[in-house]
PDB file of N, CA and C in Angstrom:
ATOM      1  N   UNK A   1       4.222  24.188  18.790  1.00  0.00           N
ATOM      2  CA  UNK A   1       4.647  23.402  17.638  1.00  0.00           C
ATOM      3  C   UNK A   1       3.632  23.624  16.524  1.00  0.00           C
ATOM      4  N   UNK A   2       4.308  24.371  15.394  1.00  0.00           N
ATOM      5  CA  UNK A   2       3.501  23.834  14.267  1.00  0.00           C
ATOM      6  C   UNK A   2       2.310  22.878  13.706  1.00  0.00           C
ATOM      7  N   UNK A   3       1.757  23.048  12.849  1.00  0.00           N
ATOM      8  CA  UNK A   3       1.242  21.427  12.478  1.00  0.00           C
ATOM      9  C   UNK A   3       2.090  21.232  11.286  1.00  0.00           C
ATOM     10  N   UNK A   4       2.913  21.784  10.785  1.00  0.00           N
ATOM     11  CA  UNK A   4       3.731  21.316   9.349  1.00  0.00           C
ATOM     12  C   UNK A   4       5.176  20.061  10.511  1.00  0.00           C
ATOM     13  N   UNK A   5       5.744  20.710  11.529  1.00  0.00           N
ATOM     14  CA  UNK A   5       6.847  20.112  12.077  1.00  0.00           C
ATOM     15  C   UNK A   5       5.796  18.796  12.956  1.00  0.00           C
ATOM     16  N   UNK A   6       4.516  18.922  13.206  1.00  0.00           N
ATOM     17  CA  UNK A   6       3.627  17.586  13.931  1.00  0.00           C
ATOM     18  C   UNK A   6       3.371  17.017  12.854  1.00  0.00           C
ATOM     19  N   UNK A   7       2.961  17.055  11.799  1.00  0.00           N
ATOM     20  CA  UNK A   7       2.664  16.363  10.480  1.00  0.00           C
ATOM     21  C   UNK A   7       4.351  15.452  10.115  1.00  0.00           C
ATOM     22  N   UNK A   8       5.509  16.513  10.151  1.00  0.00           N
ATOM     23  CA  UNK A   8       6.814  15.876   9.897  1.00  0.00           C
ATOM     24  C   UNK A   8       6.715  14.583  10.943  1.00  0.00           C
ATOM     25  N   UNK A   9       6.663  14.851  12.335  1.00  0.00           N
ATOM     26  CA  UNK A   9       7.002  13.874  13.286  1.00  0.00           C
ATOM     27  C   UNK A   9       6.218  12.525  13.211  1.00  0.00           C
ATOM     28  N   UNK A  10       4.696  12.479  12.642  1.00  0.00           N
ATOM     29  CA  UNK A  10       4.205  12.152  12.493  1.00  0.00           C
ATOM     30  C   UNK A  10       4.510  10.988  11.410  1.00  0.00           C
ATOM     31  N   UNK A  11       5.001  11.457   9.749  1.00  0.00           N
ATOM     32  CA  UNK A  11       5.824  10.794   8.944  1.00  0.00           C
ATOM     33  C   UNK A  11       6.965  10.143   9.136  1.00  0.00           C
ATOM     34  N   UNK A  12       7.584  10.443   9.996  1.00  0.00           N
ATOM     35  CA  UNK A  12       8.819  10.305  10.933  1.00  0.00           C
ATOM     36  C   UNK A  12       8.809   8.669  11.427  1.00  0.00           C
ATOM     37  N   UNK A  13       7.875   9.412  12.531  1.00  0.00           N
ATOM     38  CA  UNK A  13       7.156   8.252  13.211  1.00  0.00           C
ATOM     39  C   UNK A  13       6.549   6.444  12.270  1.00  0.00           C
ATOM     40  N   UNK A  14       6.174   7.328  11.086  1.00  0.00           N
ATOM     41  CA  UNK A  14       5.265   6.004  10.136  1.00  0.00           C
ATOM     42  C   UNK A  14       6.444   5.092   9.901  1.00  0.00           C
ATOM     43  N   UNK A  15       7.399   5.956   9.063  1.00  0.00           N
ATOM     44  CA  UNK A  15       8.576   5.239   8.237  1.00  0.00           C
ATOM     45  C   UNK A  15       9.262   4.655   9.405  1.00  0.00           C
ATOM     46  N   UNK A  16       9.885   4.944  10.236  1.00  0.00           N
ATOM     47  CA  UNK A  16      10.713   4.317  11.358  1.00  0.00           C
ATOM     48  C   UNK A  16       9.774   3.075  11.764  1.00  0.00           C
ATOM     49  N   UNK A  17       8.355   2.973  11.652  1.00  0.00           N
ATOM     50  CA  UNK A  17       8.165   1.476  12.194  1.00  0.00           C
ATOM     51  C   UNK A  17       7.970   0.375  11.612  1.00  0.00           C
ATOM     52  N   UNK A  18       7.434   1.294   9.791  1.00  0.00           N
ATOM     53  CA  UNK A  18       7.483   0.376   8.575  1.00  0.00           C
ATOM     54  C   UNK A  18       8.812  -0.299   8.685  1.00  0.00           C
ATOM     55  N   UNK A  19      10.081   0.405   8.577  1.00  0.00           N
ATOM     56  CA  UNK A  19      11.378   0.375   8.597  1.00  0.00           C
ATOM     57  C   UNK A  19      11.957  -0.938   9.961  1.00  0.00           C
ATOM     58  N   UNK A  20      11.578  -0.914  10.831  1.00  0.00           N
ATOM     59  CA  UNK A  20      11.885  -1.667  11.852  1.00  0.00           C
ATOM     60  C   UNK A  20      10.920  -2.662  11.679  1.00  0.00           C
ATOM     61  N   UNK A  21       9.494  -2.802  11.354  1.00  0.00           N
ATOM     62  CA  UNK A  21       9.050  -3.648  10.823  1.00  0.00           C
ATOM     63  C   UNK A  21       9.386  -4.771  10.644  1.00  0.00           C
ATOM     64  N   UNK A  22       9.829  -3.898   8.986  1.00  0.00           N
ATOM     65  CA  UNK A  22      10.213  -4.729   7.915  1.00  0.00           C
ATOM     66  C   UNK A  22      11.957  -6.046   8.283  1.00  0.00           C
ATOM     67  N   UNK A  23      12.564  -5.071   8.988  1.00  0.00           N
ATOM     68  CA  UNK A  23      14.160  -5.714   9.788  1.00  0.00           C
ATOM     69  C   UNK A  23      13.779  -6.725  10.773  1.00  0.00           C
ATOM     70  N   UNK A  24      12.853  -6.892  11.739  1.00  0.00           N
ATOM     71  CA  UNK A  24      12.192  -7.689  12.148  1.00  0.00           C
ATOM     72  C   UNK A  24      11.663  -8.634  11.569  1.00  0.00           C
ATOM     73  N   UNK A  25      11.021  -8.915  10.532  1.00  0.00           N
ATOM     74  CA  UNK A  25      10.560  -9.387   9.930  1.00  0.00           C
ATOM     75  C   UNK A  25      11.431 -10.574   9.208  1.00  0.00           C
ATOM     76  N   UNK A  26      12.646 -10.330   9.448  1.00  0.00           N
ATOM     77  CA  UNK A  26      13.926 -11.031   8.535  1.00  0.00           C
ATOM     78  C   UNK A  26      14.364 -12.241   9.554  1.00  0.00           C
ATOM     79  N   UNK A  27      13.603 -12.075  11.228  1.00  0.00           N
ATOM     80  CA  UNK A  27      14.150 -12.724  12.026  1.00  0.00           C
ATOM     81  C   UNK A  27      13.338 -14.928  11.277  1.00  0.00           C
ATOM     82  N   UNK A  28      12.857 -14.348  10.917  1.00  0.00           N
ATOM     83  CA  UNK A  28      11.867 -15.562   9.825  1.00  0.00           C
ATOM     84  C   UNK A  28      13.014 -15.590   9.069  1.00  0.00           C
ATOM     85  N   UNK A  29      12.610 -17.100   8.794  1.00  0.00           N
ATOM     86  CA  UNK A  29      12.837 -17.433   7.720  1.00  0.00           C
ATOM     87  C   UNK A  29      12.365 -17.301   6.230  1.00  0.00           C
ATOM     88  N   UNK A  30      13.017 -16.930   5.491  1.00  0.00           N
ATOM     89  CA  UNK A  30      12.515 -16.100   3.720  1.00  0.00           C
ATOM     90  C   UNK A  30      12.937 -16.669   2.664  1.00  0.00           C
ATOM     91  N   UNK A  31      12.870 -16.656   1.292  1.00  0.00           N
ATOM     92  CA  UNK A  31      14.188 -16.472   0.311  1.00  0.00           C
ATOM     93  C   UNK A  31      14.743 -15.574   0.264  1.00  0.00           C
ATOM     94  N   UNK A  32      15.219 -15.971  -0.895  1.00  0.00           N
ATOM     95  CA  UNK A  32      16.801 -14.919  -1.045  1.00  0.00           C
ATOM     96  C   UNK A  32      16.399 -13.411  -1.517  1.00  0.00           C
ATOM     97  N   UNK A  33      15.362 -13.709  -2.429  1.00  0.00           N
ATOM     98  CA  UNK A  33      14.613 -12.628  -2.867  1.00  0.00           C
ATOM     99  C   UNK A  33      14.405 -11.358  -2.064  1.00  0.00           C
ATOM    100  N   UNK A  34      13.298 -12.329  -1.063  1.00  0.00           N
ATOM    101  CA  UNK A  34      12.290 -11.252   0.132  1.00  0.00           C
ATOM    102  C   UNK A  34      13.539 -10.944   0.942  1.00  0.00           C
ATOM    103  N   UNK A  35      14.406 -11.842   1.359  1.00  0.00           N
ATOM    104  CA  UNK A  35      15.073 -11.409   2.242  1.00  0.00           C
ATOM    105  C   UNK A  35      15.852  -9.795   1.798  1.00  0.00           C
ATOM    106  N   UNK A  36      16.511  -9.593   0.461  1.00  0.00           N
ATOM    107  CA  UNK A  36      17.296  -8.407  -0.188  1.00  0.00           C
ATOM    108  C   UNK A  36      16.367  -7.697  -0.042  1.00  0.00           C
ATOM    109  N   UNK A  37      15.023  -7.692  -0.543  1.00  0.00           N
ATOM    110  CA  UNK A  37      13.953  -6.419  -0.864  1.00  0.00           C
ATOM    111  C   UNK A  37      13.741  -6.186   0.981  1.00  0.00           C
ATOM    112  N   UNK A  38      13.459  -6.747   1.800  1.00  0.00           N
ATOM    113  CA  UNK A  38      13.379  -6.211   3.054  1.00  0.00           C
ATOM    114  C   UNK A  38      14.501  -5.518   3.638  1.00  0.00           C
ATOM    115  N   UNK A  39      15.642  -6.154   3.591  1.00  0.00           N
ATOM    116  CA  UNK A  39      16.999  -5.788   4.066  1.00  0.00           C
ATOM    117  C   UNK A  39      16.816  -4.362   3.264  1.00  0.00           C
ATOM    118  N   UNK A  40      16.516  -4.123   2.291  1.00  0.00           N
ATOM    119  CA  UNK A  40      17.224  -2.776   1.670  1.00  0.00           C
ATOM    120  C   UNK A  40      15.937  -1.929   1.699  1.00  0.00           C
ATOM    121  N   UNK A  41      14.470  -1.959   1.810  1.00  0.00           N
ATOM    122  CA  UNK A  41      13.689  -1.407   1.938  1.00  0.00           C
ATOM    123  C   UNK A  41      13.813  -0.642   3.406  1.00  0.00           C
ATOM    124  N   UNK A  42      14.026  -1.697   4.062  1.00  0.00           N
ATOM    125  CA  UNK A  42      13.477  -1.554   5.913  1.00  0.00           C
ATOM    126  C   UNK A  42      14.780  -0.604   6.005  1.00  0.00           C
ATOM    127  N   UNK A  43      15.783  -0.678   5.480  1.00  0.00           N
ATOM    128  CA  UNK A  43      16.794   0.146   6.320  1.00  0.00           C
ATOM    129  C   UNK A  43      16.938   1.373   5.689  1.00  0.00           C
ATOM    130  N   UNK A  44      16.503   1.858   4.307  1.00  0.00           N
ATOM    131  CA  UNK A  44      16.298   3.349   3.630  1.00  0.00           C
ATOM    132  C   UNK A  44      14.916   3.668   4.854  1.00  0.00           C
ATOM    133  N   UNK A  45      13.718   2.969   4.715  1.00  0.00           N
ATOM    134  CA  UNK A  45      12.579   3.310   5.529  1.00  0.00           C
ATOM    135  C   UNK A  45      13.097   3.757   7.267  1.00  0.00           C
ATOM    136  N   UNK A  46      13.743   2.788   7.712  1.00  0.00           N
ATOM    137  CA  UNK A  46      14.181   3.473   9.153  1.00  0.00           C
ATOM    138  C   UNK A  46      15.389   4.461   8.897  1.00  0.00           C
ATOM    139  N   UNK A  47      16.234   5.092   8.051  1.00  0.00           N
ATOM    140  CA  UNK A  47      16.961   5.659   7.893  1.00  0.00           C
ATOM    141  C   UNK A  47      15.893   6.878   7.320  1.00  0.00           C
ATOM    142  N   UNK A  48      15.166   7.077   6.768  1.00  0.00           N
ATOM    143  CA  UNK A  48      14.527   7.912   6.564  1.00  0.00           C
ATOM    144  C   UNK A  48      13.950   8.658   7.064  1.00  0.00           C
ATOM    145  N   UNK A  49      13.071   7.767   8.575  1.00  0.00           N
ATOM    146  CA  UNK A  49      12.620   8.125   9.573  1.00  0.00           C
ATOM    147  C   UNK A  49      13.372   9.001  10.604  1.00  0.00           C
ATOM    148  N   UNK A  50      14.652   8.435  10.681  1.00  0.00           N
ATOM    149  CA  UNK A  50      15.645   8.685  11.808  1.00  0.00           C
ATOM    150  C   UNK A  50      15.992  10.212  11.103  1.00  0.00           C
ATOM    151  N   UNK A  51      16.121  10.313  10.160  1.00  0.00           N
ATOM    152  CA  UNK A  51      16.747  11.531   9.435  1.00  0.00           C
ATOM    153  C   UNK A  51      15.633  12.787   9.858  1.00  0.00           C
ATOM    154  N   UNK A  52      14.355  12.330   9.241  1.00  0.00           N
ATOM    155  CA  UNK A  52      12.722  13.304   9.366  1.00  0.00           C
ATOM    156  C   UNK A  52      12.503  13.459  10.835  1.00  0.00           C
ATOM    157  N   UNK A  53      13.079  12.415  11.735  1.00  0.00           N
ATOM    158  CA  UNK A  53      13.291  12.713  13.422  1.00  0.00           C
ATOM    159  C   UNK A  53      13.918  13.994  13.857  1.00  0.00           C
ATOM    160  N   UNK A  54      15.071  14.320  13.356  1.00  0.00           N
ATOM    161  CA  UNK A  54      16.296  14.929  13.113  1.00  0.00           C
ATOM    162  C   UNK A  54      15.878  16.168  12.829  1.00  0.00           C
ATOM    163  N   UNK A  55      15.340  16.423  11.614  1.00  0.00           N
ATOM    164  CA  UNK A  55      14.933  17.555  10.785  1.00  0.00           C
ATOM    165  C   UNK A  55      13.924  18.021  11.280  1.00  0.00           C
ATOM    166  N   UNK A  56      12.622  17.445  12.071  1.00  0.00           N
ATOM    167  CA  UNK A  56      12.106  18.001  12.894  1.00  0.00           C
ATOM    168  C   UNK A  56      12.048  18.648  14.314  1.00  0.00           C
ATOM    169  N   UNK A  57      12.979  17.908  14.784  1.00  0.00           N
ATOM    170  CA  UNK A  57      13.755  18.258  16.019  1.00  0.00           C
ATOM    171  C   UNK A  57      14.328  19.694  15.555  1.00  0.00           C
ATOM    172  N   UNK A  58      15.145  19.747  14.871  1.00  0.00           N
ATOM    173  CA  UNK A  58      15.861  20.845  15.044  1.00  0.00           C
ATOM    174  C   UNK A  58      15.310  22.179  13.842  1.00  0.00           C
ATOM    175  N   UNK A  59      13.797  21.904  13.466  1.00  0.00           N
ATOM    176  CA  UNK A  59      12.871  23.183  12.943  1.00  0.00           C
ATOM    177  C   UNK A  59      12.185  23.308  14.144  1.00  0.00           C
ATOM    178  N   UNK A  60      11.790  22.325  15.195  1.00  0.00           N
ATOM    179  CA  UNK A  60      10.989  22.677  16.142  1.00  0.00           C
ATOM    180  C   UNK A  60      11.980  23.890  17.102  1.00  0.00           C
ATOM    181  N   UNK A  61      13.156  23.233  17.493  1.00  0.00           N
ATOM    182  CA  UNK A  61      14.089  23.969  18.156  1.00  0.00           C
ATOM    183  C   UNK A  61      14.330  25.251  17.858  1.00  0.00           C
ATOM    184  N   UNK A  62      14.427  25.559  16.661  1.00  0.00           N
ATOM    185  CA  UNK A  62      14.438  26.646  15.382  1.00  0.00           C
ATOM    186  C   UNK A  62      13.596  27.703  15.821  1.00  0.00           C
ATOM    187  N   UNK A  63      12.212  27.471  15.900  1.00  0.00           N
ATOM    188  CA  UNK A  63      10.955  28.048  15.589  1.00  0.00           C
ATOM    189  C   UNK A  63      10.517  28.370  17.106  1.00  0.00           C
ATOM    190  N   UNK A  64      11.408  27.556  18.212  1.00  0.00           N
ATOM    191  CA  UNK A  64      11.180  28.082  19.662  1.00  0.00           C
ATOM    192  C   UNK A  64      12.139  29.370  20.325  1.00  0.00           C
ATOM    193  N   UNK A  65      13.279  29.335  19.611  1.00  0.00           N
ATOM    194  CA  UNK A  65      14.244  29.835  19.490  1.00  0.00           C
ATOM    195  C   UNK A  65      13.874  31.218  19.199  1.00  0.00           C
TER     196      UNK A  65
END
């Protein structure tokens, strides 16, 4: 493995827990405010992650290939 596709997994890794985090975090009670900015932060952040999961998976696969 690379270190550019371990560096990806790595970023991968950050955003997916900021991201789940942050969705967790909602199990509290909030306003209306925090509650929108988490809801829509946390789920681009774990959607982001899940995606950079994805994209590394299949350059690693790529590059073994």
């Amino acid at each position: 493995m690379t270190s550019s596709i371990a560096i990806m997994f790595a970023v991968a890794a950050l955003f997916t827990l900021i991201g789940a985090g942050l969705l967790l975090a909602l199990l509290r009670p909030a306003s209306t405010g925090k509650v929108y900015a988490f809801r829509m932060i946390g789920i681009m952040a774990l959607s982001l992650g899940i995606v950079l999961i994805m994209s590394a998976s299949a350059m690693w696969h790529w590059s073994v290939a």
